[in-house]
C-alpha atoms as a PDB file:
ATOM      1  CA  UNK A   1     130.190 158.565-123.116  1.00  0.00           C
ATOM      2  CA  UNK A   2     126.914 157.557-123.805  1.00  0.00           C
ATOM      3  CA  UNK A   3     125.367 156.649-127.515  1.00  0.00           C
ATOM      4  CA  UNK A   4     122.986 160.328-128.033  1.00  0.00           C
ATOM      5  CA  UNK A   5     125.698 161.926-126.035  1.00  0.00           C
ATOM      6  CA  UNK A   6     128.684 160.612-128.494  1.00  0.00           C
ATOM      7  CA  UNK A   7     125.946 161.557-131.588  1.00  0.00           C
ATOM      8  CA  UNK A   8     125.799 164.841-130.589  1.00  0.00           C
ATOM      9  CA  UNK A   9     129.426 164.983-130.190  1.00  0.00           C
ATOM     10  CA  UNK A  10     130.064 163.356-133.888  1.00  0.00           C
ATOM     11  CA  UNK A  11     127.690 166.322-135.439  1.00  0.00           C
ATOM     12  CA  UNK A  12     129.199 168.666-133.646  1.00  0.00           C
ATOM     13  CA  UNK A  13     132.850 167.383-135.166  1.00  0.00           C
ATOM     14  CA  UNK A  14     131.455 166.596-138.822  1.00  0.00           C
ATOM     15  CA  UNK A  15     129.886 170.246-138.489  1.00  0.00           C
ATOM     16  CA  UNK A  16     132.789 172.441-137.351  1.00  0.00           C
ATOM     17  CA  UNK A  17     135.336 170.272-139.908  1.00  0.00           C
ATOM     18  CA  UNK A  18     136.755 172.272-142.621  1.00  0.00           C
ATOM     19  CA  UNK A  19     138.225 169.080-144.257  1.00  0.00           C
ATOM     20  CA  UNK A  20     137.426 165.422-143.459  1.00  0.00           C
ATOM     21  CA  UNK A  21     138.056 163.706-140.184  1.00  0.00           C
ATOM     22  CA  UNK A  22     139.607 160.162-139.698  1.00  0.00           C
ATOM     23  CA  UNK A  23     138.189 157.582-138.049  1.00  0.00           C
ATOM     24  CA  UNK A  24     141.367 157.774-135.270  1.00  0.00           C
ATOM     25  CA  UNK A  25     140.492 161.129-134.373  1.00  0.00           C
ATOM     26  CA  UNK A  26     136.775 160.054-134.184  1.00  0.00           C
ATOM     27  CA  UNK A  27     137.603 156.971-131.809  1.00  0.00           C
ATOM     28  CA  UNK A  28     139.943 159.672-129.916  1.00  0.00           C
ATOM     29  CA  UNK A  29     137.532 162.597-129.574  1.00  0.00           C
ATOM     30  CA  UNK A  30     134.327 160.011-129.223  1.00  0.00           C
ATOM     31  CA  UNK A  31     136.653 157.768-126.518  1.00  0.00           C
ATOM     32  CA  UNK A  32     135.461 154.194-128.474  1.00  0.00           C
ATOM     33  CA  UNK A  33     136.036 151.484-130.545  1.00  0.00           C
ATOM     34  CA  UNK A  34     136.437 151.771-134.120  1.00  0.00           C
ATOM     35  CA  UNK A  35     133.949 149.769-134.635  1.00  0.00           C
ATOM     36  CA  UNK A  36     131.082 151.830-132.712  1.00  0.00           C
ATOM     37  CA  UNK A  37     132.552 155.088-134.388  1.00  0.00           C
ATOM     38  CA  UNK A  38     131.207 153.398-137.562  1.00  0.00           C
ATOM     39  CA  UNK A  39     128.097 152.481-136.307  1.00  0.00           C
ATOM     40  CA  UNK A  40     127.567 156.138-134.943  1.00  0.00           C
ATOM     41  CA  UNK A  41     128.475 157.186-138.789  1.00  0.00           C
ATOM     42  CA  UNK A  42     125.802 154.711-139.925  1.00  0.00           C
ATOM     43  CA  UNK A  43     123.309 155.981-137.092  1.00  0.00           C
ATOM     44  CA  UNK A  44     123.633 159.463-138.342  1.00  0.00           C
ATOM     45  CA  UNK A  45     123.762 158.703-141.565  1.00  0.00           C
ATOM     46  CA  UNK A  46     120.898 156.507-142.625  1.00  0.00           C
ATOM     47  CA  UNK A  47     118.562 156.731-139.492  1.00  0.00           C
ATOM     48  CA  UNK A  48     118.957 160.786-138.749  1.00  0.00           C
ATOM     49  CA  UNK A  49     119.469 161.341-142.281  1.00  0.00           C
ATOM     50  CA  UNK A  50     122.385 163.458-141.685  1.00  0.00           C
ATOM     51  CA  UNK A  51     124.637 164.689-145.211  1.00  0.00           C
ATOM     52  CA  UNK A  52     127.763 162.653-144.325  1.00  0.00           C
ATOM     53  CA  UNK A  53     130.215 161.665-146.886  1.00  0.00           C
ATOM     54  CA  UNK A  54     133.223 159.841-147.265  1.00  0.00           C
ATOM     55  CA  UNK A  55     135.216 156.693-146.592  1.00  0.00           C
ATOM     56  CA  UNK A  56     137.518 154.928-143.526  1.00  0.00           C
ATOM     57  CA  UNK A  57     140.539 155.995-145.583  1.00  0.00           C
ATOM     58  CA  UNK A  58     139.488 159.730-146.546  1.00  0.00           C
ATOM     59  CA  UNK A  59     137.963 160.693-143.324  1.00  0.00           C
ATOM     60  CA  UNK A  60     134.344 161.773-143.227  1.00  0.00           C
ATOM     61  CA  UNK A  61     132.755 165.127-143.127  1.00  0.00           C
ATOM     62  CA  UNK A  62     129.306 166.456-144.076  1.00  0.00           C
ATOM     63  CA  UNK A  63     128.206 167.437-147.585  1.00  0.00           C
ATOM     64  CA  UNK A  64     129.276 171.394-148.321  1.00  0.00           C
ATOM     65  CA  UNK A  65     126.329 172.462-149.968  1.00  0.00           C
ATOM     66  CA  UNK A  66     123.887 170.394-147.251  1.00  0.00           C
ATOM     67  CA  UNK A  67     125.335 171.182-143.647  1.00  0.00           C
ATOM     68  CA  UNK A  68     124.054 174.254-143.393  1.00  0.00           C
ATOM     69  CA  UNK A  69     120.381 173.090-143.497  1.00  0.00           C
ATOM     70  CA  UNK A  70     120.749 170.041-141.257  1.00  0.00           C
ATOM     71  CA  UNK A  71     120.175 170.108-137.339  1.00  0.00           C
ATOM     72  CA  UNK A  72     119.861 166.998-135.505  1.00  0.00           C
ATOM     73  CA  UNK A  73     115.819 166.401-134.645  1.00  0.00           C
ATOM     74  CA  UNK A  74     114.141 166.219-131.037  1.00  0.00           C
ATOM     75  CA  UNK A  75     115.597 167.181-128.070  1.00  0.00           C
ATOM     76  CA  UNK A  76     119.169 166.881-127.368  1.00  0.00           C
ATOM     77  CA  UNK A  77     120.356 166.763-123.358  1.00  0.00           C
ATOM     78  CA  UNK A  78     123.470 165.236-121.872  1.00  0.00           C
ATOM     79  CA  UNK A  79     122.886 162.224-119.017  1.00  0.00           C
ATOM     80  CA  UNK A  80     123.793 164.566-116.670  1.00  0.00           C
ATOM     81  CA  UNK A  81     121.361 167.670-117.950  1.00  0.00           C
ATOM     82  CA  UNK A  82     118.816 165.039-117.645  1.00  0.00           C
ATOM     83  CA  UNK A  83     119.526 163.468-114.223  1.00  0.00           C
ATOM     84  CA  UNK A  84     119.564 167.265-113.200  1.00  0.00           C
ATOM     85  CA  UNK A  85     115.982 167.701-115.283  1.00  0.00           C
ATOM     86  CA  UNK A  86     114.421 165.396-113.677  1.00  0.00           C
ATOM     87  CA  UNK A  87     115.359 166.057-109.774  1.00  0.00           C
ATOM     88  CA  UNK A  88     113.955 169.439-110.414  1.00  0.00           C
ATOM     89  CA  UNK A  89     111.066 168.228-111.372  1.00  0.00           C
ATOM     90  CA  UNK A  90     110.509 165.876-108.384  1.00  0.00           C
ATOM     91  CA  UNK A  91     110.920 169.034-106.425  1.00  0.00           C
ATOM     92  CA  UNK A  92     108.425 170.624-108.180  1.00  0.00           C
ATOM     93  CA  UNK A  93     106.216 167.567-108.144  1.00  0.00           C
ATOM     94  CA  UNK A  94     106.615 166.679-104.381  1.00  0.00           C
ATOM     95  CA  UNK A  95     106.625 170.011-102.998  1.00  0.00           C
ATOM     96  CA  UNK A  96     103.984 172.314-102.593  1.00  0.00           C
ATOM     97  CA  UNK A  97     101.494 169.629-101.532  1.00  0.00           C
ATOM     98  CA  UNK A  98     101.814 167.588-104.966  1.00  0.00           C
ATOM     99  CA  UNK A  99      99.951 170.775-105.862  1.00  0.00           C
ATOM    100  CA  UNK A 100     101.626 170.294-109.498  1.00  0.00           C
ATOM    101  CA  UNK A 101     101.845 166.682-109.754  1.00  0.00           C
ATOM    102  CA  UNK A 102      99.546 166.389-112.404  1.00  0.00           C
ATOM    103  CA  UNK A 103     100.408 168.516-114.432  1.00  0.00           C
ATOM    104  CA  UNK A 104     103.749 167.778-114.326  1.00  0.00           C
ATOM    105  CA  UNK A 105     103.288 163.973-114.880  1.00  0.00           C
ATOM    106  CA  UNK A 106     103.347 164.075-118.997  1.00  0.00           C
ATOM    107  CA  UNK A 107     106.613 165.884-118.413  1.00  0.00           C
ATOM    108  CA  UNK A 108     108.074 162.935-116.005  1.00  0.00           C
ATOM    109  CA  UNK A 109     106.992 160.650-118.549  1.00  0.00           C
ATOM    110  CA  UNK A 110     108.810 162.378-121.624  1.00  0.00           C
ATOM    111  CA  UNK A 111     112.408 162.497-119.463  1.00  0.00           C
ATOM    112  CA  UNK A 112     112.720 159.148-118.388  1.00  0.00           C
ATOM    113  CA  UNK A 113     111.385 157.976-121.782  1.00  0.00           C
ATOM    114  CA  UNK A 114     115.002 160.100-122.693  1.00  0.00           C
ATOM    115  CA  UNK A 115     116.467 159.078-120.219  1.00  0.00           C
ATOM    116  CA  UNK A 116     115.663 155.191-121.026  1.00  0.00           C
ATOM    117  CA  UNK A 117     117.203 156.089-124.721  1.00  0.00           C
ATOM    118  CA  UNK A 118     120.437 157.183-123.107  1.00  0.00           C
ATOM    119  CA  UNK A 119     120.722 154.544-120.558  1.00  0.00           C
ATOM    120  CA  UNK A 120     119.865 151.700-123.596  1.00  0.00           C
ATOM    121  CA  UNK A 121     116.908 150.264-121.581  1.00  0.00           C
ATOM    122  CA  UNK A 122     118.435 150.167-118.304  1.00  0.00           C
ATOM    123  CA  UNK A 123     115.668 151.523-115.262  1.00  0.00           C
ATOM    124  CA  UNK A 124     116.736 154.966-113.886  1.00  0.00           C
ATOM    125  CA  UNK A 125     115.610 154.709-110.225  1.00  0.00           C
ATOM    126  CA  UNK A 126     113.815 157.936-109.683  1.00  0.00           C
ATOM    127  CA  UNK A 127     112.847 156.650-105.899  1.00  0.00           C
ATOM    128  CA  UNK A 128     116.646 157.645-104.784  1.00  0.00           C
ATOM    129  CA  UNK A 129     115.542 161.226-105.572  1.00  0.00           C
ATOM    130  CA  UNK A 130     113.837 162.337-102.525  1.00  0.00           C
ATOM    131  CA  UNK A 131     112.211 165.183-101.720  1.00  0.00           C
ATOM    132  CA  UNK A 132     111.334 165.938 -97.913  1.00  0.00           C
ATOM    133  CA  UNK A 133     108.893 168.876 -97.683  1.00  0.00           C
ATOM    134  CA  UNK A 134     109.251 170.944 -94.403  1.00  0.00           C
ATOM    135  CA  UNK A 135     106.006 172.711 -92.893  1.00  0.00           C
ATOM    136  CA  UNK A 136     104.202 172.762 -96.302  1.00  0.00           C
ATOM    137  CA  UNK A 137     100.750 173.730 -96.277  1.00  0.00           C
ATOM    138  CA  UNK A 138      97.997 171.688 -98.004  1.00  0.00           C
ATOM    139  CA  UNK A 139      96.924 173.672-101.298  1.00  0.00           C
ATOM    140  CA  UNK A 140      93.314 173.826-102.930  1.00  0.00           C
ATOM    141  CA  UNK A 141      94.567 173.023-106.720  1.00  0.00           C
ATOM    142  CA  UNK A 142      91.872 174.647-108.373  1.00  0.00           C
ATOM    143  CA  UNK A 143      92.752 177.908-106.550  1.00  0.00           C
ATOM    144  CA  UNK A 144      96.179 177.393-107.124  1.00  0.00           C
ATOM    145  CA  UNK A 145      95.931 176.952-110.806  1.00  0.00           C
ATOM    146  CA  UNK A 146      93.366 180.267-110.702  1.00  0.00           C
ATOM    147  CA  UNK A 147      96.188 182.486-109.047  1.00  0.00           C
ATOM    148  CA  UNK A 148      98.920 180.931-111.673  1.00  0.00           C
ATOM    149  CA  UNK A 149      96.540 182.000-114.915  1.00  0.00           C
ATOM    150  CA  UNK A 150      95.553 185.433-112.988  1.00  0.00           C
ATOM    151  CA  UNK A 151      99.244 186.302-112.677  1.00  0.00           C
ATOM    152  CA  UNK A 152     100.404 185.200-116.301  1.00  0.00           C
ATOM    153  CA  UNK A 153      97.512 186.121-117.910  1.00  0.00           C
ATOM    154  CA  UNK A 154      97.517 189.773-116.016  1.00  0.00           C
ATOM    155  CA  UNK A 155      93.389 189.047-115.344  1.00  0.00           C
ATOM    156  CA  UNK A 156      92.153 190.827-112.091  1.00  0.00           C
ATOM    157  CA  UNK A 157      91.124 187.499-109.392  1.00  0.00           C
ATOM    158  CA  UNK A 158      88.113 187.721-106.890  1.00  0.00           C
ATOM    159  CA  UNK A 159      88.495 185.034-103.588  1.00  0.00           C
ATOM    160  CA  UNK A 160      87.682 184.040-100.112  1.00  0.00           C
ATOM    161  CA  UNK A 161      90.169 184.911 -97.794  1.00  0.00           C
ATOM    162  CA  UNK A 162      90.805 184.300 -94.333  1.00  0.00           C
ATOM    163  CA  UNK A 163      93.371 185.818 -92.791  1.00  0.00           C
ATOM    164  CA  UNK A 164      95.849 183.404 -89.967  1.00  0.00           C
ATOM    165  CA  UNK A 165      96.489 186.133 -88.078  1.00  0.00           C
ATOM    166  CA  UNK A 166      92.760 187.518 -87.267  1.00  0.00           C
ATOM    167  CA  UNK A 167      90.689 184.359 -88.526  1.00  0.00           C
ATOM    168  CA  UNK A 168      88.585 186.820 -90.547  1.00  0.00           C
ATOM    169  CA  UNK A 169      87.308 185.658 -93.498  1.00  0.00           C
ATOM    170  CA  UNK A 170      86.849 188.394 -96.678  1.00  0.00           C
ATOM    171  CA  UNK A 171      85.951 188.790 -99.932  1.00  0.00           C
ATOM    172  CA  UNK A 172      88.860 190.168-102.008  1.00  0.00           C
ATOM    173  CA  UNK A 173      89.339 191.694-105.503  1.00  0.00           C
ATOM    174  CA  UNK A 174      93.160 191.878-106.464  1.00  0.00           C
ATOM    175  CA  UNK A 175      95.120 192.486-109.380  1.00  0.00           C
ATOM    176  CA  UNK A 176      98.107 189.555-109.043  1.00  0.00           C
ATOM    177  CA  UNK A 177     101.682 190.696-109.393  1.00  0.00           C
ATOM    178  CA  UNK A 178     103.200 188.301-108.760  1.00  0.00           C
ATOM    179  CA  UNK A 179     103.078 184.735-107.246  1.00  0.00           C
ATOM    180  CA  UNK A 180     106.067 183.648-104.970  1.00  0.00           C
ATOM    181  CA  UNK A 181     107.095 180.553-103.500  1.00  0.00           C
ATOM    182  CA  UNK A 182     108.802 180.879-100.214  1.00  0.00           C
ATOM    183  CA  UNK A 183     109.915 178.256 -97.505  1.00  0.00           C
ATOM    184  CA  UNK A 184     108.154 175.372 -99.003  1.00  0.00           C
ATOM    185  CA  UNK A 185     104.976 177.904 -99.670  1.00  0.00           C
ATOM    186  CA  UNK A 186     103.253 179.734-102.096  1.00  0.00           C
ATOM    187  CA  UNK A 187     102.036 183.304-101.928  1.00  0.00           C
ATOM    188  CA  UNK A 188     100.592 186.360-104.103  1.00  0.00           C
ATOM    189  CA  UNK A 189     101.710 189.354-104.263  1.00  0.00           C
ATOM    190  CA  UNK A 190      98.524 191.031-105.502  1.00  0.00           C
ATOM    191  CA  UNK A 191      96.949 195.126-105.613  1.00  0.00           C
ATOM    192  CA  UNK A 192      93.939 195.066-103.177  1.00  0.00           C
ATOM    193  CA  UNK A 193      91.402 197.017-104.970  1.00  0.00           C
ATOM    194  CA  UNK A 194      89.354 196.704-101.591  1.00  0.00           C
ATOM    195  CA  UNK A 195      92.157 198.157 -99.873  1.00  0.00           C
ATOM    196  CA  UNK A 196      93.705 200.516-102.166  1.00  0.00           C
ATOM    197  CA  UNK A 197      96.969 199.362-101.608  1.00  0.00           C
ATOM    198  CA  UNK A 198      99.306 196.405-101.853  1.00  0.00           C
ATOM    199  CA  UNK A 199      99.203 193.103-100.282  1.00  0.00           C
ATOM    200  CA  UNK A 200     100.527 189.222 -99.756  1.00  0.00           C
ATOM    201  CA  UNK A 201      98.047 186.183 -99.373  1.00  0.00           C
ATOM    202  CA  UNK A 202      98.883 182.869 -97.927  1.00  0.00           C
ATOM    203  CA  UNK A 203      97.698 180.852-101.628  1.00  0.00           C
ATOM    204  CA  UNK A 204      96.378 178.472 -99.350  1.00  0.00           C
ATOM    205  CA  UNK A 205      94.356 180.116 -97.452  1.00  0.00           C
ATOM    206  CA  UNK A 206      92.555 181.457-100.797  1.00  0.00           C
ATOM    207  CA  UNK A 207      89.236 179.633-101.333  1.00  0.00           C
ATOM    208  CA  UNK A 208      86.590 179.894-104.058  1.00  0.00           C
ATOM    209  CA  UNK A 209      88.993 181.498-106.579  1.00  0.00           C
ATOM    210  CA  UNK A 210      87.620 183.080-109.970  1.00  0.00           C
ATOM    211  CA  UNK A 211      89.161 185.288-112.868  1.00  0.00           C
ATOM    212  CA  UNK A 212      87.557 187.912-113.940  1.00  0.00           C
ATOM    213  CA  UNK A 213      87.148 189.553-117.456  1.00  0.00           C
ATOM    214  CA  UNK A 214      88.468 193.079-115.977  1.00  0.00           C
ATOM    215  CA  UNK A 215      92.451 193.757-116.839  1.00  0.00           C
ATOM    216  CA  UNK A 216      94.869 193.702-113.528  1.00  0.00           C
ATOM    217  CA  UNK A 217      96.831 196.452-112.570  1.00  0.00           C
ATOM    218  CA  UNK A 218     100.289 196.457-113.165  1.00  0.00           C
ATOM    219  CA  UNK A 219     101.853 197.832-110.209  1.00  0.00           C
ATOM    220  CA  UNK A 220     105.981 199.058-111.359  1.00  0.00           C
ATOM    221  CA  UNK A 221     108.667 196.406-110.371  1.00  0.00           C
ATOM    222  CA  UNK A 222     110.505 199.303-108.248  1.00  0.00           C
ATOM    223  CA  UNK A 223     107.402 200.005-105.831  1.00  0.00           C
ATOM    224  CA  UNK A 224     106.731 196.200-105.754  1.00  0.00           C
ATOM    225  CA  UNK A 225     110.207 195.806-104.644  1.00  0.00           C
ATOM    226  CA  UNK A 226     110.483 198.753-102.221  1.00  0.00           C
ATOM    227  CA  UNK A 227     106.940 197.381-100.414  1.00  0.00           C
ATOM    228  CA  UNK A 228     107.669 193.636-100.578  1.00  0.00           C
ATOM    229  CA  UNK A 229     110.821 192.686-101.139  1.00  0.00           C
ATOM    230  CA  UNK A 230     113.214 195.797 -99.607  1.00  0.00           C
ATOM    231  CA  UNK A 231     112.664 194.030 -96.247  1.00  0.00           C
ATOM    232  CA  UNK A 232     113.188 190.502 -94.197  1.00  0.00           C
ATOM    233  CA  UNK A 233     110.956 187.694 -95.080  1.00  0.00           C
ATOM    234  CA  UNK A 234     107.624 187.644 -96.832  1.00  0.00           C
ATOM    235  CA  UNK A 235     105.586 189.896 -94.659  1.00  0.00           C
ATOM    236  CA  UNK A 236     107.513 193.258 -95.686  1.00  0.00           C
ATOM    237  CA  UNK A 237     107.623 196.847 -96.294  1.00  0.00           C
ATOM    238  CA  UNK A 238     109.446 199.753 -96.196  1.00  0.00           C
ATOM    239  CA  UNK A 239     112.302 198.863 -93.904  1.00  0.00           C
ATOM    240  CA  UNK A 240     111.828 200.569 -90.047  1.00  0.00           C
ATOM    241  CA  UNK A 241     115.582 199.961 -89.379  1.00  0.00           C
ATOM    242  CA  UNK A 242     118.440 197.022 -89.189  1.00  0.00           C
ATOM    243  CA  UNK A 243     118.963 194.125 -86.768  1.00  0.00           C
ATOM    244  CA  UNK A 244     122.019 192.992 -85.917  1.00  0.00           C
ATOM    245  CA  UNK A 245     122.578 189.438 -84.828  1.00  0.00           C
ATOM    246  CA  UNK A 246     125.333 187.789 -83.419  1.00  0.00           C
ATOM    247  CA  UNK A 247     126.148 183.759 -83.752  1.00  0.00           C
ATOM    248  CA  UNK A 248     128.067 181.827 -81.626  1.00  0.00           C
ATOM    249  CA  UNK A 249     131.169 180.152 -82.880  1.00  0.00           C
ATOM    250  CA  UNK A 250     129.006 177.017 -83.996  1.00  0.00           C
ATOM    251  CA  UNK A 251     126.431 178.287 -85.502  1.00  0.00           C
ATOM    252  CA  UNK A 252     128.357 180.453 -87.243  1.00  0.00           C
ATOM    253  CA  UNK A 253     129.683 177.444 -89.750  1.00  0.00           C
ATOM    254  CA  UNK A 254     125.806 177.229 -90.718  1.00  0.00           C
ATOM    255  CA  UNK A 255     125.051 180.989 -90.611  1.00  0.00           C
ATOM    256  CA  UNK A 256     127.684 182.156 -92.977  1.00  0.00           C
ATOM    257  CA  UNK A 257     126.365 180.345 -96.062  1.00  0.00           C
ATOM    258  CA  UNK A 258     122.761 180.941 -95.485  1.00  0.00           C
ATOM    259  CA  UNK A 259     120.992 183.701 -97.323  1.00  0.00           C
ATOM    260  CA  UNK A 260     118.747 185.513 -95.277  1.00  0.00           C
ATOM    261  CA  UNK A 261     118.240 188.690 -97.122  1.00  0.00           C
ATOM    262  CA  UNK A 262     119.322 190.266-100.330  1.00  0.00           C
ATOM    263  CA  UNK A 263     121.272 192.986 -98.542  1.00  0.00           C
ATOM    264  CA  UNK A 264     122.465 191.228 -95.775  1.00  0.00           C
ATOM    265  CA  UNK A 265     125.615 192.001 -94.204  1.00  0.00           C
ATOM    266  CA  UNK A 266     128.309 189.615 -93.015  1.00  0.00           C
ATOM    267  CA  UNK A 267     131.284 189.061 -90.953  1.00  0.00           C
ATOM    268  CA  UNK A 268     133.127 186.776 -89.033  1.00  0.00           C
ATOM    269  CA  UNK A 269     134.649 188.299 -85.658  1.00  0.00           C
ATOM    270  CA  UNK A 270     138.288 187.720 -84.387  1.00  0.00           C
ATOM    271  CA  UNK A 271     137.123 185.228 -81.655  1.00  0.00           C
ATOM    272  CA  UNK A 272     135.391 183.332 -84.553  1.00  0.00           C
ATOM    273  CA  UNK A 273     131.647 184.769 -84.086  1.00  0.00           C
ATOM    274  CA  UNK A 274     130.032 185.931 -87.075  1.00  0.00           C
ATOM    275  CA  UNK A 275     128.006 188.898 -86.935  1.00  0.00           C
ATOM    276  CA  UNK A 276     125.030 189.580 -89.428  1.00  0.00           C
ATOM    277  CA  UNK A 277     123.043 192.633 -90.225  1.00  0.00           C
ATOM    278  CA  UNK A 278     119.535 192.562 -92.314  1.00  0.00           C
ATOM    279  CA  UNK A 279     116.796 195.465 -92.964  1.00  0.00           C
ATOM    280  CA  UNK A 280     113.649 194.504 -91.195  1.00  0.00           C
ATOM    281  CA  UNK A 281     109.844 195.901 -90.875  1.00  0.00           C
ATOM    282  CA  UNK A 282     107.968 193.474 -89.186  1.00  0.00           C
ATOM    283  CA  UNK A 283     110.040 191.735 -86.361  1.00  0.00           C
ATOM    284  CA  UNK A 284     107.693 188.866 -86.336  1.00  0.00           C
ATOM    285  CA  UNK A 285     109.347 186.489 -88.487  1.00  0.00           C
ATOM    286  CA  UNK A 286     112.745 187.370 -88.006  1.00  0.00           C
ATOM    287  CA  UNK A 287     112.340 187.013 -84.287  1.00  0.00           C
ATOM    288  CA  UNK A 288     111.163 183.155 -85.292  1.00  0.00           C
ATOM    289  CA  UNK A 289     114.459 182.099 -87.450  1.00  0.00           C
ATOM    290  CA  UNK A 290     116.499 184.205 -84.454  1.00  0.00           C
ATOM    291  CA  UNK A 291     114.879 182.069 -81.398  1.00  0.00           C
ATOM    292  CA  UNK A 292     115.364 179.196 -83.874  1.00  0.00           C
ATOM    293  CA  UNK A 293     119.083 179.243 -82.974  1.00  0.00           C
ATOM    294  CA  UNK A 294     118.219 179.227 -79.622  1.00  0.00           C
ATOM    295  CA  UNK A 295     121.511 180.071 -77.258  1.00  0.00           C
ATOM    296  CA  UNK A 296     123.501 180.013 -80.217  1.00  0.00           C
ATOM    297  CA  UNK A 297     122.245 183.521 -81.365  1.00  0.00           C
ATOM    298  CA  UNK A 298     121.810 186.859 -79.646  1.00  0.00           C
ATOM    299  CA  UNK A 299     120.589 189.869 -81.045  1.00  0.00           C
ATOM    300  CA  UNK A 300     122.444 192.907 -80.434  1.00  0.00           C
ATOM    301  CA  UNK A 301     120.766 195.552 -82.443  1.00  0.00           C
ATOM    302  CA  UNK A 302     118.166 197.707 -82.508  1.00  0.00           C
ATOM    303  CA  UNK A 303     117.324 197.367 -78.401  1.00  0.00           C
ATOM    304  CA  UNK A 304     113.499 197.238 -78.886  1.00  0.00           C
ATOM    305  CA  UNK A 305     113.954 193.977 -81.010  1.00  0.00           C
ATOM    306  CA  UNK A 306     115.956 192.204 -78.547  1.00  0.00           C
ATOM    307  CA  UNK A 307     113.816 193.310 -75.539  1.00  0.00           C
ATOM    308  CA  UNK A 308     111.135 191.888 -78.225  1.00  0.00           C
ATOM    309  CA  UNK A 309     113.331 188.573 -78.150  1.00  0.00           C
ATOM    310  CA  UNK A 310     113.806 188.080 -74.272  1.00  0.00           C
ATOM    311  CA  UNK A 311     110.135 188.804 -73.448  1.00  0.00           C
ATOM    312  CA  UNK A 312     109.225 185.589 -76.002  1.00  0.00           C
ATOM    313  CA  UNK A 313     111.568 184.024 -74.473  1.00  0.00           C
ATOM    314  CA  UNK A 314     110.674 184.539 -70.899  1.00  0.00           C
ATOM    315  CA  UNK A 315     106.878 183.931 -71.882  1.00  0.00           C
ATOM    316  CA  UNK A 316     108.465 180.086 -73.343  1.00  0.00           C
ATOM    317  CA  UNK A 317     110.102 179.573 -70.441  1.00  0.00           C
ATOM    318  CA  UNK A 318     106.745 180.171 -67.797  1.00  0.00           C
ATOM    319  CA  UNK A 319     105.108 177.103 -70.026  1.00  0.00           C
ATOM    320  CA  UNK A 320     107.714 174.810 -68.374  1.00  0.00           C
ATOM    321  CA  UNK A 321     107.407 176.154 -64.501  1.00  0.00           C
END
């Protein structure tokens, strides 16, 4: 047990004790030395300025009529709440195109100077933390940081848009909803007043970003569920029907622990295929992380979806006659 970890641990003790504690049961509960449970006693004593009394032969506890009012100062984290701190914020800081990286850099700086405290000096090697972003899409920060204060702030956003799928560039005025990171990207959830209805943009394909004065539009969480989230992947709506897939043996020791929808169905066969069933609007994506699998997967259900599947597949196979 580490020093701030075995301080904690003695104000917890001192502050739960009805009568006073011994020095053996400190050294027990603390696992150390008699000597260092006396320095921990000095520590919070004179440096913390915590209400202990007593003596090695009485025991120690803290002053009746001052425990009440003392708390230990700062912030208080285990080694390991730490270590686990401060891989999710290399995540944060190495995905997303280092989008946050700056602003997350004050906060690196405050947990290993913690994290230095608890280790007494010795270097924690953040390198060995790695982060390996997967398709991620460069981000404009400035628009990025627009969208964020649009959504929290609940301030209607104006921007440049240009769609992947047409290459048509727009001029949009939403009222954000919410903003959603999904495999390795971000995207908003937003009302499109120019529409009239609601819609998801690809954050990085948002350019020229600016908040405006008017209040957003606060759409209910149950019809922003029901249009964006009631169906597979990120380019939803109201669910047309379900898919069933089936997964080979193999793949079915990767398949089974994946989440690929929050009502997904699951179920391993008898001759150790596993079978999975998801709502679905748009086949497009799902098609994509289906194909993905390759032989491994084959889609039973509904027919147009798997007549969907073997035409992409045919049209892959002509590139290599």
């Amino acid at each position: 047990m580490e020093r701030i970890e075995r301080i904690h641990a003695l104000h917890r003790i001192l502050s739960n004790a009805r009568y006073p504690v011994t020095v053996q049961r400190l050294m027990e509960e603390l696992e150390c030395s008699r000597a260092t449970a006396y320095r921990d006693l000095a520590y919070l004593r004179d440096f913390l300025m915590a209400p202990v009394v007593g003596n090695g032969e009485a025991g120690f506890n803290y002053d009746a009529s001052e425990k009440d009012r003392f708390e230990l100062p700062g912030l208080w984290l285990s080694s390991q709440e730490l270590h686990s701190l401060l891989a999710a914020q290399q995540l944060l800081m190495r995905s997303g195109g280092g989008v946050l990286s700056n602003a997350l850099a004050p906060l690196q700086h405050r947990i290993e100077k913690l994290l230095d405290e608890h280790a007494g000096g010795r270097r924690v090697p953040v390198e060995r933390v790695r982060v390996v972003p997967h398709r991620t899409r460069r981000l404009d920060e400035h628009a990025f940081r627009n969208v964020a204060t649009a959504v929290l702030d609940r301030k209607q956003l104006a921007f440049d848009y240009r769609a992947r799928s047409t290459d048509e560039a727009t001029r949009r005025t939403v009222s954000p909803q919410r903003l959603t990171h999904y495999r390795d990207n971000w995207y908003l959830d937003a009302w499109d007043h120019t529409r009239d209805a609601l819609r998801s943009f690809a954050v990085d394909r948002i350019t020229a970003a600016r908040l405006l004065d008017e209040e957003a539009r606060d759409v209910p969480d149950e019809e922003l569920d029901t249009q964006l989230a009631s169906s597979y992947g990120i380019f939803s709506g109201t669910p047309k029907g379900w898919a069933t897939i089936v997964f080979n043996a193999k793949a079915a020791r990767w398949v089974a622990d994946e989440h690929w929808h929050s009502q997904q169905q699951g179920r391993f066969l008898p001759d150790g295929r596993y079978e999975l069933k998801i709502p679905y609007s748009n086949g497009r994506e799902l098609l994509m992380d289906v194909l993905h699998y390759g032989s491994d997967a084959e889609i039973v259900e509904p027919p147009v979806l798997r007549e969907q599947a073997r035409a992409l597949l045919s049209l892959a196979l002509s590139q290599y006659d």
